[in-house]
N, C-alpha and C. Protein backbone atom coordinates (compact mmCIF):
# COMPACT_ATOMS: atom_id res chain seq x y z
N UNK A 1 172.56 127.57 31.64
CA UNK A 1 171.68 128.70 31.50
C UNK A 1 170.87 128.62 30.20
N UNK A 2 171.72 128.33 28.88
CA UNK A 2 170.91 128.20 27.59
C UNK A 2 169.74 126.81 27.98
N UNK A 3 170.32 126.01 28.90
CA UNK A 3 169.22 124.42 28.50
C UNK A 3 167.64 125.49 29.49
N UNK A 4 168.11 126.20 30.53
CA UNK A 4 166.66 126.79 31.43
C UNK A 4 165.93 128.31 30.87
N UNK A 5 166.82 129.02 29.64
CA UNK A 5 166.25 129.69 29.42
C UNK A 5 166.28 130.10 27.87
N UNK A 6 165.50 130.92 27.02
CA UNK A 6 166.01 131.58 25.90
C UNK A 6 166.61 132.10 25.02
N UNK A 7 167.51 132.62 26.41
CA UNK A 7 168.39 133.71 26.21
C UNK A 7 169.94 133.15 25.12
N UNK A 8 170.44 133.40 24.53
CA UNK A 8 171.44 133.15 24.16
C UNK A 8 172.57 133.53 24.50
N UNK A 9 172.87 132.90 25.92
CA UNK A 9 173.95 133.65 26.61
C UNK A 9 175.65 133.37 26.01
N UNK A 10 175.72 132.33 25.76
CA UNK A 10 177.48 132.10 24.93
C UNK A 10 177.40 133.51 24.67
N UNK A 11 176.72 134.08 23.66
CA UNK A 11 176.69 135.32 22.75
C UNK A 11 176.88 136.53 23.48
N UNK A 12 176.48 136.77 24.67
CA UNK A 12 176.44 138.17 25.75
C UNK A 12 177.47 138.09 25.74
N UNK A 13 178.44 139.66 26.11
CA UNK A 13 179.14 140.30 26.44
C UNK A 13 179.47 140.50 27.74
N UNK A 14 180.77 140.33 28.33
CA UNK A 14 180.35 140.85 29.70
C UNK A 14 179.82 141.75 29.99
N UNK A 15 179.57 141.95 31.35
CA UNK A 15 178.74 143.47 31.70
C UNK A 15 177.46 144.01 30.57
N UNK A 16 176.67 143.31 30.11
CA UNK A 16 175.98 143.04 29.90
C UNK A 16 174.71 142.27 30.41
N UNK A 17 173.23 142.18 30.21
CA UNK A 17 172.40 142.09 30.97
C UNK A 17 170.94 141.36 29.65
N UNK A 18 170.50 140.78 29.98
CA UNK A 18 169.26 140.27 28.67
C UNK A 18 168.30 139.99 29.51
N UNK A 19 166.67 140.32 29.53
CA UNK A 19 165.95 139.74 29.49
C UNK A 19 164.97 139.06 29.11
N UNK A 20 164.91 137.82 30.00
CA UNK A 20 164.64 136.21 29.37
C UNK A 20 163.86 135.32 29.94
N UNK A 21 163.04 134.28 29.39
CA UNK A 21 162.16 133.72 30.38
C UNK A 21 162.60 132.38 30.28
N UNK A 22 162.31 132.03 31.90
CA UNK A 22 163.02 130.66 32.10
C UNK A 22 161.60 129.70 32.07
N UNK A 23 162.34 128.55 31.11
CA UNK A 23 161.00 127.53 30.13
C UNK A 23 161.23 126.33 31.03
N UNK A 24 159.88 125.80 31.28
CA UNK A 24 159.82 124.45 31.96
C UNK A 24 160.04 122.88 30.71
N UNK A 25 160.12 121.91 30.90
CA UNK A 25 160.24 120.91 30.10
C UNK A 25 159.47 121.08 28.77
N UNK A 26 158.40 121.50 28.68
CA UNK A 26 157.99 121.47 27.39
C UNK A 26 157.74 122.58 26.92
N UNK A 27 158.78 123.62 27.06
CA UNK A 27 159.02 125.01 26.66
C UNK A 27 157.52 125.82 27.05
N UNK A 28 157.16 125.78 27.96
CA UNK A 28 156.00 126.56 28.39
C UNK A 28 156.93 127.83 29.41
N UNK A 29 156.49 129.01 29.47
CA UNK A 29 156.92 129.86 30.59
C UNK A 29 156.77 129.68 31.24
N UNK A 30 157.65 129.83 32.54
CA UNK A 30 157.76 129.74 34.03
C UNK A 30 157.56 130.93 34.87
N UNK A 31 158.65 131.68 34.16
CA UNK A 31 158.39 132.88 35.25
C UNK A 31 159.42 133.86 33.96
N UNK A 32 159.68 134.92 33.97
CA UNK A 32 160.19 135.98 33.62
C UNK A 32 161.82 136.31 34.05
N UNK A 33 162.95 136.36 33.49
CA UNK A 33 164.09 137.06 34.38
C UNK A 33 165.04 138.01 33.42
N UNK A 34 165.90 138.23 34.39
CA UNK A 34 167.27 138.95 33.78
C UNK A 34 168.43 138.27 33.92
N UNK A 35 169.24 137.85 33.16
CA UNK A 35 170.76 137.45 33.45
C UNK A 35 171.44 138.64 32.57
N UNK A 36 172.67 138.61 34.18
CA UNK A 36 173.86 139.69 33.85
C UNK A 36 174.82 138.23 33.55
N UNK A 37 175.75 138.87 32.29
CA UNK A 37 177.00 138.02 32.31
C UNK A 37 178.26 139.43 33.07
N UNK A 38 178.63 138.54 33.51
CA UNK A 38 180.43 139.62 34.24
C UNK A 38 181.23 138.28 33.30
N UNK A 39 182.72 138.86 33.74
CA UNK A 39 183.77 138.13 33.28
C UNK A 39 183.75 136.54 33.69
N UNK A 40 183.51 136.30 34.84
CA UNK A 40 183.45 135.32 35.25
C UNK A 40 182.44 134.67 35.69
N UNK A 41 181.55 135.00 36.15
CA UNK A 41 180.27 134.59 36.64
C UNK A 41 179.08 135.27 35.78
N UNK A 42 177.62 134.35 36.14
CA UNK A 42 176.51 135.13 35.85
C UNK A 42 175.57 135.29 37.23
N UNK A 43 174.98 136.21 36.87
CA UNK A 43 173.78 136.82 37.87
C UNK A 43 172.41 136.24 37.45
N UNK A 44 171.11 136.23 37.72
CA UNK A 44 170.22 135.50 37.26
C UNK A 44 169.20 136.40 38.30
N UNK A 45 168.37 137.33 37.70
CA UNK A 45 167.47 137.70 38.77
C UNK A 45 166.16 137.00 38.49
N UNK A 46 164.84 136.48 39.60
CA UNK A 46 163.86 136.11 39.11
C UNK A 46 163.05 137.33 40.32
N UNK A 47 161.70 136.71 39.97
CA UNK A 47 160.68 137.37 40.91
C UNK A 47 160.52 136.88 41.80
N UNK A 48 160.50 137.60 43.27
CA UNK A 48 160.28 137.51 44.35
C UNK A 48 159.20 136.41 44.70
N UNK A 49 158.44 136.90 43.93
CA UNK A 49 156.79 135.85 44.43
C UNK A 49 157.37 134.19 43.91
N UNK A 50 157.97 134.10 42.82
CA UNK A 50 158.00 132.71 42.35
C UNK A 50 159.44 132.29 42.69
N UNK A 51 160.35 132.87 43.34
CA UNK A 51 161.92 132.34 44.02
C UNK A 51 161.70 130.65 44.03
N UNK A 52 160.74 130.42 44.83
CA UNK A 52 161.12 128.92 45.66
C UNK A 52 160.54 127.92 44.37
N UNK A 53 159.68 128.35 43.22
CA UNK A 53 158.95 127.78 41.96
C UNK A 53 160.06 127.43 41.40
N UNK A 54 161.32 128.90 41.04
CA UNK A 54 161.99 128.52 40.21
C UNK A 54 163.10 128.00 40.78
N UNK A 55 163.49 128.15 41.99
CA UNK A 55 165.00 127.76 42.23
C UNK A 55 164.95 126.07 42.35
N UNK A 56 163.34 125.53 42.67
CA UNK A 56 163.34 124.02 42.58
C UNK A 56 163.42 123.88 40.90
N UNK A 57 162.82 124.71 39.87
CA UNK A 57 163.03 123.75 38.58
C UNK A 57 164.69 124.30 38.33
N UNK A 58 165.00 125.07 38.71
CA UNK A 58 166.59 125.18 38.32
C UNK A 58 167.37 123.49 38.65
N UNK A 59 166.70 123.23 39.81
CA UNK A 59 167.63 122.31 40.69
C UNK A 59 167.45 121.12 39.90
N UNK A 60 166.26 120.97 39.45
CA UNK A 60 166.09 119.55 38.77
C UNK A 60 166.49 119.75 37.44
N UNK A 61 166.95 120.70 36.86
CA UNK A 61 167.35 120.63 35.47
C UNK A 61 169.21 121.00 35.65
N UNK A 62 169.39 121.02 36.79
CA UNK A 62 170.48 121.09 37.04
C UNK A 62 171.11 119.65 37.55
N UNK A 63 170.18 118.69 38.20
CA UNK A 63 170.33 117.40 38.07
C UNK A 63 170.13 116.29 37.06
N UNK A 64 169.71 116.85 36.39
CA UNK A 64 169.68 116.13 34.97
C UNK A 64 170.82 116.61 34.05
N UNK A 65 171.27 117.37 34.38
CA UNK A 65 172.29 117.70 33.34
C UNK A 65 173.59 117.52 33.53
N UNK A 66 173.79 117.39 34.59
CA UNK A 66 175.40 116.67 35.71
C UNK A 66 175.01 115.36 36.08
């Protein structure tokens, strides 16, 4: 979550909520969001219009990093 967005999530609290914009490779904005941290999981909301924009750069920065 810290390598796709701003946010400094280690640091959130659960049940807690920040919003943050998720940065493409050369830190330019992508699109706008919210991440909730819970105990165990996070939530990640983006915008409707750009879903399929961002869930492909999620995927490739999620393949580069595993």
């Amino acid at each position: 979550m810290e390598k796709l967005t701003v946010a400094d999530v280690k640091s959130m609290k659960p049940n807690t909520s920040k919003l943050s914009c998720i940065l493409n490779e050369k830190a330019g904005i992508i699109d706008d969001t919210i991440i909730t941290r819970f105990e165990d999981h996070m939530h990640m909301v983006v915008n409707a219009a750009n879903k399929f924009k961002d869930l492909e750069h999620m995927k490739k920065i999620k393949e580069e990093f595993f």
